[in-house]
PDB file of N, CA and C in Angstrom:
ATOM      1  N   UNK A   1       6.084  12.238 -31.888  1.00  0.00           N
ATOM      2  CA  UNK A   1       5.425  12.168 -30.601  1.00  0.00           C
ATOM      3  C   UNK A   1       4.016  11.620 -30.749  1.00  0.00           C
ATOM      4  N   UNK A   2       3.421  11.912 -32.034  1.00  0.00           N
ATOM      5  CA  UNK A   2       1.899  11.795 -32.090  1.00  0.00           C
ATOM      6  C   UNK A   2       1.957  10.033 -32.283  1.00  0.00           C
ATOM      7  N   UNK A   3       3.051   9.241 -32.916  1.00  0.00           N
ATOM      8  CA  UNK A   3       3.200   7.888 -33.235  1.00  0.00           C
ATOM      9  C   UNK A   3       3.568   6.948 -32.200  1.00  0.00           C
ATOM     10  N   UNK A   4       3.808   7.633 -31.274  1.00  0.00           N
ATOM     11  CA  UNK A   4       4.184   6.903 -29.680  1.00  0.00           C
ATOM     12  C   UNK A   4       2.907   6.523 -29.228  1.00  0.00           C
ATOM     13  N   UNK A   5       1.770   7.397 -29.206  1.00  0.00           N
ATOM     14  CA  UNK A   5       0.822   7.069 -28.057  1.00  0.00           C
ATOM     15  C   UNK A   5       0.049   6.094 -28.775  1.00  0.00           C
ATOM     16  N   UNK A   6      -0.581   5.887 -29.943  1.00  0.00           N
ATOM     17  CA  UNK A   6      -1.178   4.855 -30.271  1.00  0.00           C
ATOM     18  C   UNK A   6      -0.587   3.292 -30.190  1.00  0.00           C
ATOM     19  N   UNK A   7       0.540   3.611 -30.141  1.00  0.00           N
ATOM     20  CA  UNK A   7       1.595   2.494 -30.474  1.00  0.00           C
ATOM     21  C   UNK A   7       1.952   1.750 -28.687  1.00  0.00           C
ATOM     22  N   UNK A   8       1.936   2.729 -27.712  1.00  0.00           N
ATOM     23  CA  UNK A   8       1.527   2.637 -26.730  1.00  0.00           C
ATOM     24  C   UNK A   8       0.155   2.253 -25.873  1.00  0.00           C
ATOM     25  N   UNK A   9      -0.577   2.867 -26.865  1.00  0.00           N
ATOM     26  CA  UNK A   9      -1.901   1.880 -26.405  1.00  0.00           C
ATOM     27  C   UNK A   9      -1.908   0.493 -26.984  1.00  0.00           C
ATOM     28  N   UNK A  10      -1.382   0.559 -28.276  1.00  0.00           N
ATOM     29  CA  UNK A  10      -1.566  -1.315 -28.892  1.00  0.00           C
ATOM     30  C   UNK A  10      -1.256  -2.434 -27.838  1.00  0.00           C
ATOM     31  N   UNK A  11      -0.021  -1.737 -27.221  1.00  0.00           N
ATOM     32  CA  UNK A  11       1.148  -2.447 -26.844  1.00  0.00           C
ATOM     33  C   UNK A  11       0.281  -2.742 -25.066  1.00  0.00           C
ATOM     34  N   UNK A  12      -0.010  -1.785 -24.852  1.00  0.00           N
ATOM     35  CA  UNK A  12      -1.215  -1.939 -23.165  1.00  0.00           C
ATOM     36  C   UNK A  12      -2.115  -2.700 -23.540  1.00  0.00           C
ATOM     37  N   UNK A  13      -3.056  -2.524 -24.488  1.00  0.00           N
ATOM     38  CA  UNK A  13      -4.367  -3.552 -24.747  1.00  0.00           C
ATOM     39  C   UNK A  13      -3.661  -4.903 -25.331  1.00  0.00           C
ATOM     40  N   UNK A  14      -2.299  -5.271 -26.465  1.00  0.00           N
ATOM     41  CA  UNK A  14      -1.889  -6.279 -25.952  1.00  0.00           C
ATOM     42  C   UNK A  14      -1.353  -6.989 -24.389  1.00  0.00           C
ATOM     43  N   UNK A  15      -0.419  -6.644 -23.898  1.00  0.00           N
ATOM     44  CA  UNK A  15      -0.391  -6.643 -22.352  1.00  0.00           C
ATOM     45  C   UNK A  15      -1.571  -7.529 -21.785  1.00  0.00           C
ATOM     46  N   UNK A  16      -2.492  -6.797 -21.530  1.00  0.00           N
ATOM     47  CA  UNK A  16      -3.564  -6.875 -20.618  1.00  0.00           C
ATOM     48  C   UNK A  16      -4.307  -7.715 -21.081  1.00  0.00           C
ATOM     49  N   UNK A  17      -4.803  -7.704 -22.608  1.00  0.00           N
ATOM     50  CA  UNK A  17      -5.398  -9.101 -23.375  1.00  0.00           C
ATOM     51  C   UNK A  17      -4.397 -10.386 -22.600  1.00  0.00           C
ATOM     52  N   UNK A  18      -3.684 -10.427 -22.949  1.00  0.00           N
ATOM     53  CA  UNK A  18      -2.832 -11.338 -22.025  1.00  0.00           C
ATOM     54  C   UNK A  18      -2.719 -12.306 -21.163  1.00  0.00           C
ATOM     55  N   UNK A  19      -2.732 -10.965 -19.972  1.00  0.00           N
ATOM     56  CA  UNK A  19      -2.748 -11.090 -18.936  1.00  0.00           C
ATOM     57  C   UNK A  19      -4.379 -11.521 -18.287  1.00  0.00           C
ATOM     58  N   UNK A  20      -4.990 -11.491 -19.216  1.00  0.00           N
ATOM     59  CA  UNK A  20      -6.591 -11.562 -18.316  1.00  0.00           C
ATOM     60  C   UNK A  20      -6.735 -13.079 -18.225  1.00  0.00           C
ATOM     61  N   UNK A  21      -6.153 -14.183 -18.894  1.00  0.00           N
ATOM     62  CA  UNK A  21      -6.867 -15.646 -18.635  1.00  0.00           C
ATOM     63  C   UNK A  21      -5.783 -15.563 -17.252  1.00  0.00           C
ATOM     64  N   UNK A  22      -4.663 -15.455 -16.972  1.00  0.00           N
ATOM     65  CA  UNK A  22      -4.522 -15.564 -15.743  1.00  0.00           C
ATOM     66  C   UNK A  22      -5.433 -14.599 -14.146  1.00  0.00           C
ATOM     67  N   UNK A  23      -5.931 -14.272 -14.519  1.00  0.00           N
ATOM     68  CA  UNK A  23      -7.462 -13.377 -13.584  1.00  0.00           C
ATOM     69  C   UNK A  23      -7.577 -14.570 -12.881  1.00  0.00           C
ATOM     70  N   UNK A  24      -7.443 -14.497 -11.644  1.00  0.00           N
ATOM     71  CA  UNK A  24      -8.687 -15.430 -11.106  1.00  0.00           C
ATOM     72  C   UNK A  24      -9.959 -15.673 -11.035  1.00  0.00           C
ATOM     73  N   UNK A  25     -10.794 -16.170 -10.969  1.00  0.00           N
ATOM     74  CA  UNK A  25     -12.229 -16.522 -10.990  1.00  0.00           C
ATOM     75  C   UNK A  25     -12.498 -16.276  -9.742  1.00  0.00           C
ATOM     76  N   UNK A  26     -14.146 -16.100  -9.786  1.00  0.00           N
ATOM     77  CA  UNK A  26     -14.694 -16.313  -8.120  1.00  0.00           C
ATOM     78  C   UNK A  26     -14.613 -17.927  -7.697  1.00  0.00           C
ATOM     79  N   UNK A  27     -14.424 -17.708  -6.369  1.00  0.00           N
ATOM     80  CA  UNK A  27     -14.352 -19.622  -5.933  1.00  0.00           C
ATOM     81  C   UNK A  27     -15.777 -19.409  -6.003  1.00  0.00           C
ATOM     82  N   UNK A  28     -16.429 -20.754  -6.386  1.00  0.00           N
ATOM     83  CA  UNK A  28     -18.007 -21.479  -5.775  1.00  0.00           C
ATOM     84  C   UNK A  28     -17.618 -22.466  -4.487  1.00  0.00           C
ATOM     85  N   UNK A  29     -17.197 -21.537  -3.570  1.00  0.00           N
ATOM     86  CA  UNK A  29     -17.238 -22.220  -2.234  1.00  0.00           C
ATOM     87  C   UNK A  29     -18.444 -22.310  -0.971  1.00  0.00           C
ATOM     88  N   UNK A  30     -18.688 -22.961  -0.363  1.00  0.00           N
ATOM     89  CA  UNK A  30     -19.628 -23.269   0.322  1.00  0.00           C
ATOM     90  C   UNK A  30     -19.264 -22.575   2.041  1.00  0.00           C
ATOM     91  N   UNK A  31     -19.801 -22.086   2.964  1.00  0.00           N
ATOM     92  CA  UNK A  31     -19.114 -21.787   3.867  1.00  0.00           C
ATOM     93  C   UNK A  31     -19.990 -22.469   5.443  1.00  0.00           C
ATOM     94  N   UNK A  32     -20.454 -23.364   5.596  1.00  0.00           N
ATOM     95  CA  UNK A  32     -21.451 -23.929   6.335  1.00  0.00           C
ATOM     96  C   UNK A  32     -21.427 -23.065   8.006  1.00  0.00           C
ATOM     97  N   UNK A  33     -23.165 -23.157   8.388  1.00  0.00           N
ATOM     98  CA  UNK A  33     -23.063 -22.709   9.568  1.00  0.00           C
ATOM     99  C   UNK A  33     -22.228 -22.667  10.665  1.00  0.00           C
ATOM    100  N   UNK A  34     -21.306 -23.641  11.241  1.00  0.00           N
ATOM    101  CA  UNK A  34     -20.835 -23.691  12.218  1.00  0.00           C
ATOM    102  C   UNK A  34     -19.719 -22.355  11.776  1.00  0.00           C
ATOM    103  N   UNK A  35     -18.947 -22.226  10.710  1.00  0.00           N
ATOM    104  CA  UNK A  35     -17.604 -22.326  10.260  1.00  0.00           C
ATOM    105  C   UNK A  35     -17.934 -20.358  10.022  1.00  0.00           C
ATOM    106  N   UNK A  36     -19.470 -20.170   9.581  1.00  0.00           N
ATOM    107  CA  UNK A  36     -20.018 -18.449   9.037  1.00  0.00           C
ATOM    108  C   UNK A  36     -20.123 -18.163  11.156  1.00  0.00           C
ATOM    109  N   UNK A  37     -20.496 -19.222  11.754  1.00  0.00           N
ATOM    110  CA  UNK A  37     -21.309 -18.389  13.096  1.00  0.00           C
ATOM    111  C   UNK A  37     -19.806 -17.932  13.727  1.00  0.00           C
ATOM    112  N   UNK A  38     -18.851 -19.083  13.257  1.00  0.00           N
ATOM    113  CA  UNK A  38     -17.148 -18.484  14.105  1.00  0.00           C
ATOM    114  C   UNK A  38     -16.668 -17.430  13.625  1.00  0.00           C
ATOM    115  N   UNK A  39     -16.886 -17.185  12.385  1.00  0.00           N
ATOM    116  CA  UNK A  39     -16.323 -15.957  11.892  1.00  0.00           C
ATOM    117  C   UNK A  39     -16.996 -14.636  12.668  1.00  0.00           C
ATOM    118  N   UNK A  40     -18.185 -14.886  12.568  1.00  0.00           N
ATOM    119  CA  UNK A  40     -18.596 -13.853  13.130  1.00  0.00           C
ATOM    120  C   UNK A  40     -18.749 -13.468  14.408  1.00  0.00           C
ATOM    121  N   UNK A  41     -18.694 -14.139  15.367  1.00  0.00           N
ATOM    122  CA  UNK A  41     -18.197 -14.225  16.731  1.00  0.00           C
ATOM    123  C   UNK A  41     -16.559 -13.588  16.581  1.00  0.00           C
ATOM    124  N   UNK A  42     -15.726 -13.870  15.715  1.00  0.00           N
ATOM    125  CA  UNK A  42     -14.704 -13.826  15.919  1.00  0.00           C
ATOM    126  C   UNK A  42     -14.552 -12.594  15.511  1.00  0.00           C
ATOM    127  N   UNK A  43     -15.190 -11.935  14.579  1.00  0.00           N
ATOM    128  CA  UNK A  43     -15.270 -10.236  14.187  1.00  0.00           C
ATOM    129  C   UNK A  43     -16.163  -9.406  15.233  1.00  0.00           C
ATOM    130  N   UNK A  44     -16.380 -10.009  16.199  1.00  0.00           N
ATOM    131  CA  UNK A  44     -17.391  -9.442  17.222  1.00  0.00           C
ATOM    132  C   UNK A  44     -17.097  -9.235  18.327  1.00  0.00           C
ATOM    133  N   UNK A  45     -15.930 -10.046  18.709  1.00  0.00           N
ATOM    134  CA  UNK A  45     -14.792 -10.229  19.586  1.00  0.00           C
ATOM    135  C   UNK A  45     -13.401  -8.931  19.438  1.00  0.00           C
ATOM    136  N   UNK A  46     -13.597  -9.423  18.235  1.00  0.00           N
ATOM    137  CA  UNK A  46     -11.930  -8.482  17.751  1.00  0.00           C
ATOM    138  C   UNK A  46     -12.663  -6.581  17.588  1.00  0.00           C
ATOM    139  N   UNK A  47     -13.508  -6.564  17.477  1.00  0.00           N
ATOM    140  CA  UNK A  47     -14.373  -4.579  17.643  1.00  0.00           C
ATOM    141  C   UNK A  47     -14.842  -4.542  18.971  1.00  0.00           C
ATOM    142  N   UNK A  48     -15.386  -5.703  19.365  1.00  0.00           N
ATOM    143  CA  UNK A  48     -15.272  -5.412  21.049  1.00  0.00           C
ATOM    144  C   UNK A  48     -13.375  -5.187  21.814  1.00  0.00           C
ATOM    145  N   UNK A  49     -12.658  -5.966  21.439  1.00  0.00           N
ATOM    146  CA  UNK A  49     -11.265  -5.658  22.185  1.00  0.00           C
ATOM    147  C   UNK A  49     -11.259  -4.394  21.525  1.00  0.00           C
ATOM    148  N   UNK A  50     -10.959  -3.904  20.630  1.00  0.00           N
ATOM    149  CA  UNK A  50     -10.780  -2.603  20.371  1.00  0.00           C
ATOM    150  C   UNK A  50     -11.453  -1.785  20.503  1.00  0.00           C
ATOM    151  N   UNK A  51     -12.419  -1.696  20.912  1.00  0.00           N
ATOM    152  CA  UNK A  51     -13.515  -0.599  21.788  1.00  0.00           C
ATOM    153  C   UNK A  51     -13.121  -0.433  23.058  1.00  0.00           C
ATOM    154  N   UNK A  52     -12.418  -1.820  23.890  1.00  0.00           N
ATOM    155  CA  UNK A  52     -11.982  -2.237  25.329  1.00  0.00           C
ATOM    156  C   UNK A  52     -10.877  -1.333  25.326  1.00  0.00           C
ATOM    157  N   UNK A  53     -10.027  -1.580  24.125  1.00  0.00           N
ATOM    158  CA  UNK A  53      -8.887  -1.187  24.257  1.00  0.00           C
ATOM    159  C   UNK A  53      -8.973   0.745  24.039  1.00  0.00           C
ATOM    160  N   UNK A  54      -9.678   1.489  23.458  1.00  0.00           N
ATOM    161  CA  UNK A  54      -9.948   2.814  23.463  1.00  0.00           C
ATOM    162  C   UNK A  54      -9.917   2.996  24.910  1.00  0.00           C
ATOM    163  N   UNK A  55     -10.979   2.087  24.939  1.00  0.00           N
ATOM    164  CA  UNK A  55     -11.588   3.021  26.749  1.00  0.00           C
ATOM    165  C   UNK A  55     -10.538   3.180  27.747  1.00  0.00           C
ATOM    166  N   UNK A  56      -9.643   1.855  27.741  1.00  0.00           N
ATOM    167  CA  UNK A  56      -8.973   1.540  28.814  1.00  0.00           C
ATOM    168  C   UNK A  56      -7.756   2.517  28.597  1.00  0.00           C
ATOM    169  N   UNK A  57      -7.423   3.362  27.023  1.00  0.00           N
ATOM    170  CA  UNK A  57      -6.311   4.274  26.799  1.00  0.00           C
ATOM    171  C   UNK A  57      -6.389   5.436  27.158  1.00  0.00           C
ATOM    172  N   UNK A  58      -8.207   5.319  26.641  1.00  0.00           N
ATOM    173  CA  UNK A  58      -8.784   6.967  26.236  1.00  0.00           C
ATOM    174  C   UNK A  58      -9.422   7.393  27.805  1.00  0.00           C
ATOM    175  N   UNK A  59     -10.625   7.050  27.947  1.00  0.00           N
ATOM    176  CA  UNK A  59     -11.581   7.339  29.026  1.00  0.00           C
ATOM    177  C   UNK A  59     -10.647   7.123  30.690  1.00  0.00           C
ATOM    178  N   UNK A  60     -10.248   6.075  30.720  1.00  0.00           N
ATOM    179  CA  UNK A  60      -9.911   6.134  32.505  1.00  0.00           C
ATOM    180  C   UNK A  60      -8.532   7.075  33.127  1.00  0.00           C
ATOM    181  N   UNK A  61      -7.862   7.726  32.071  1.00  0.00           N
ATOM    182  CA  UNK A  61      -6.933   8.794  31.907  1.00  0.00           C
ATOM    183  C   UNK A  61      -7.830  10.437  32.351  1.00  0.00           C
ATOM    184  N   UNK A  62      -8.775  10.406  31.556  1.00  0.00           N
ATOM    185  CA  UNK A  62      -9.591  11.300  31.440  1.00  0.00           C
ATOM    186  C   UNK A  62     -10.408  11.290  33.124  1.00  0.00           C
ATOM    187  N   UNK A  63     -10.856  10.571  33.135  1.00  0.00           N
ATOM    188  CA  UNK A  63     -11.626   9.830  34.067  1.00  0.00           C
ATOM    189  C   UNK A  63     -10.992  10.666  35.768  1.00  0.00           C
ATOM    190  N   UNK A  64      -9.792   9.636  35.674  1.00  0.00           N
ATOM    191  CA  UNK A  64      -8.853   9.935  36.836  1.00  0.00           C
ATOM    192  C   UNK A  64      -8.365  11.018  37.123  1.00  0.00           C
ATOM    193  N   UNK A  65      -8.618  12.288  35.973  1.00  0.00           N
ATOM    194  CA  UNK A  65      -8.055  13.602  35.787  1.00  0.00           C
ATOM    195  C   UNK A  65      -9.381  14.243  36.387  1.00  0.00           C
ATOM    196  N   UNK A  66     -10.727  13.828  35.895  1.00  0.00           N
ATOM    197  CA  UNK A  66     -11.607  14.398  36.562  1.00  0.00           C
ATOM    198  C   UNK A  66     -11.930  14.703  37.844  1.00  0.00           C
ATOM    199  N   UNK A  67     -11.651  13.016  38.337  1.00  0.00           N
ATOM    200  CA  UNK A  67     -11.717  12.961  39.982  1.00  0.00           C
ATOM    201  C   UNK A  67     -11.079  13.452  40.604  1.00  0.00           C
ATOM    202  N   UNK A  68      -9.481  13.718  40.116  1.00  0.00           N
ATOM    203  CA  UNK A  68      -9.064  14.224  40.757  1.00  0.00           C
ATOM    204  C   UNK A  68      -8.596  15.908  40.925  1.00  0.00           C
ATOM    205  N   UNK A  69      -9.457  16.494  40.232  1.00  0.00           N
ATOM    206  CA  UNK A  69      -9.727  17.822  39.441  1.00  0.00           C
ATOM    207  C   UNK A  69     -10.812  17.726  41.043  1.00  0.00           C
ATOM    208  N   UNK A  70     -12.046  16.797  41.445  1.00  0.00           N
ATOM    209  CA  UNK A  70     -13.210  17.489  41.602  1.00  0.00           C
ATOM    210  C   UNK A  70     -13.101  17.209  43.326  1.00  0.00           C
ATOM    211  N   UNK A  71     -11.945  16.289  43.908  1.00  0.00           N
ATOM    212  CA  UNK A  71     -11.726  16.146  45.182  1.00  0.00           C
ATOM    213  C   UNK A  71     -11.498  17.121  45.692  1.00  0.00           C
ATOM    214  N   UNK A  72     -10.630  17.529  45.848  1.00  0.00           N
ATOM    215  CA  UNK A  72     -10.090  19.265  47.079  1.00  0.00           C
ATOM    216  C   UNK A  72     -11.570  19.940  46.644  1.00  0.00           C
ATOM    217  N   UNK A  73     -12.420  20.163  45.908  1.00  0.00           N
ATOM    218  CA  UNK A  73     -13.767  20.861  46.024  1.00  0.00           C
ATOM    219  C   UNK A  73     -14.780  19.972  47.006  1.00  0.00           C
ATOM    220  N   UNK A  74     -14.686  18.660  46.595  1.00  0.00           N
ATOM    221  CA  UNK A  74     -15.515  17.975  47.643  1.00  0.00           C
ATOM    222  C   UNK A  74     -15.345  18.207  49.438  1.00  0.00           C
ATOM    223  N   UNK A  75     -16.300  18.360  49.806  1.00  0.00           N
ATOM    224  CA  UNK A  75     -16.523  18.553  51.265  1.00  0.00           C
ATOM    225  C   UNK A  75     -16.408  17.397  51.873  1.00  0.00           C
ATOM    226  N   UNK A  76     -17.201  16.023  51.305  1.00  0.00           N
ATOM    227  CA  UNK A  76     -16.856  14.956  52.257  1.00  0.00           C
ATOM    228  C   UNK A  76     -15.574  14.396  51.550  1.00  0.00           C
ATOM    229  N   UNK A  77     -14.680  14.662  50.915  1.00  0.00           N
ATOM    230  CA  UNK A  77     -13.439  14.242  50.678  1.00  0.00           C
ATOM    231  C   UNK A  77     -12.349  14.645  51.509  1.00  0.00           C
ATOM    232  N   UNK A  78     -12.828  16.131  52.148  1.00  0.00           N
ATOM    233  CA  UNK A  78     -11.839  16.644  53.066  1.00  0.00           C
ATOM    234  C   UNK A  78     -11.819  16.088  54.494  1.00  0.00           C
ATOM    235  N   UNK A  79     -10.501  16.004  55.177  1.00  0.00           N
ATOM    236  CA  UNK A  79     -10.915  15.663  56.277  1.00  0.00           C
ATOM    237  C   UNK A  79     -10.672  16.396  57.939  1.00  0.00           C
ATOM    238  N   UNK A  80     -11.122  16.153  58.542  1.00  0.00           N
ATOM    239  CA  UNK A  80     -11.160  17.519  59.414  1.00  0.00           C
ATOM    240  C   UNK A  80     -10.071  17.653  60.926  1.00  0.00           C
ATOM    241  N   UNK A  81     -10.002  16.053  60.593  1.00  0.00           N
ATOM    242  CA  UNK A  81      -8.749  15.571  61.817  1.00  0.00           C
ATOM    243  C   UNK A  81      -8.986  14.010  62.110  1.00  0.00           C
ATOM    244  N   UNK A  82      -8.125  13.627  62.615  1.00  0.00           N
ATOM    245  CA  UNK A  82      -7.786  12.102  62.724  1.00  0.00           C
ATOM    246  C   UNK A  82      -9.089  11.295  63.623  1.00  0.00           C
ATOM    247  N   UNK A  83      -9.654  10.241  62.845  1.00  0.00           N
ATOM    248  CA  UNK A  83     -10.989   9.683  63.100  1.00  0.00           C
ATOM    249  C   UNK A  83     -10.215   9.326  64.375  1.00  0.00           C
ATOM    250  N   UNK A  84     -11.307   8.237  65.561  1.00  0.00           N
ATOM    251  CA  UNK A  84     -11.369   7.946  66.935  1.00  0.00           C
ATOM    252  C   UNK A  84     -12.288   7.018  66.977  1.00  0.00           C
TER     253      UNK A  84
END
């Protein structure tokens, strides 16, 4: 048992020696203004819809439960007989 694990590590640090020239590198890519200002408009866009999209699931559910929780208490909501 004690002759497995070293023999097991040889065999991982070969492996991985290996495997490392296939690693990719960092690109040296360039990303020019027009192409950085869309991205970020476009990540600014996409947390705004999903903020839109909370509210419109979360809050106007809530919302509509309130109002209509706080009408029959309201006085000018009630009405007292048919306008003229």
């Amino acid at each position: 048992m004690r002759n497995c694990i070293p023999k097991f590590r040889t065999a991982l640090l070969a492996v991985s020696g290996g495997l490392v020239p296939l690693a990719p590198v960092a690109a040296q890519a360039y990303v020019g203004p027009g192409a950085g200002l869309t991205a970020i408009g476009t990540m600014i866009a996409l947390i705004a819809a999903l903020l839109l999209a909370v509210v419109g699931f979360v809050w106007y559910p809530i919302k509509r439960l309130m109002r209509s929780r706080k009408a029959p208490n309201d006085p000018a909501a009630r009405t007292t007989g048919p306008r003229q």
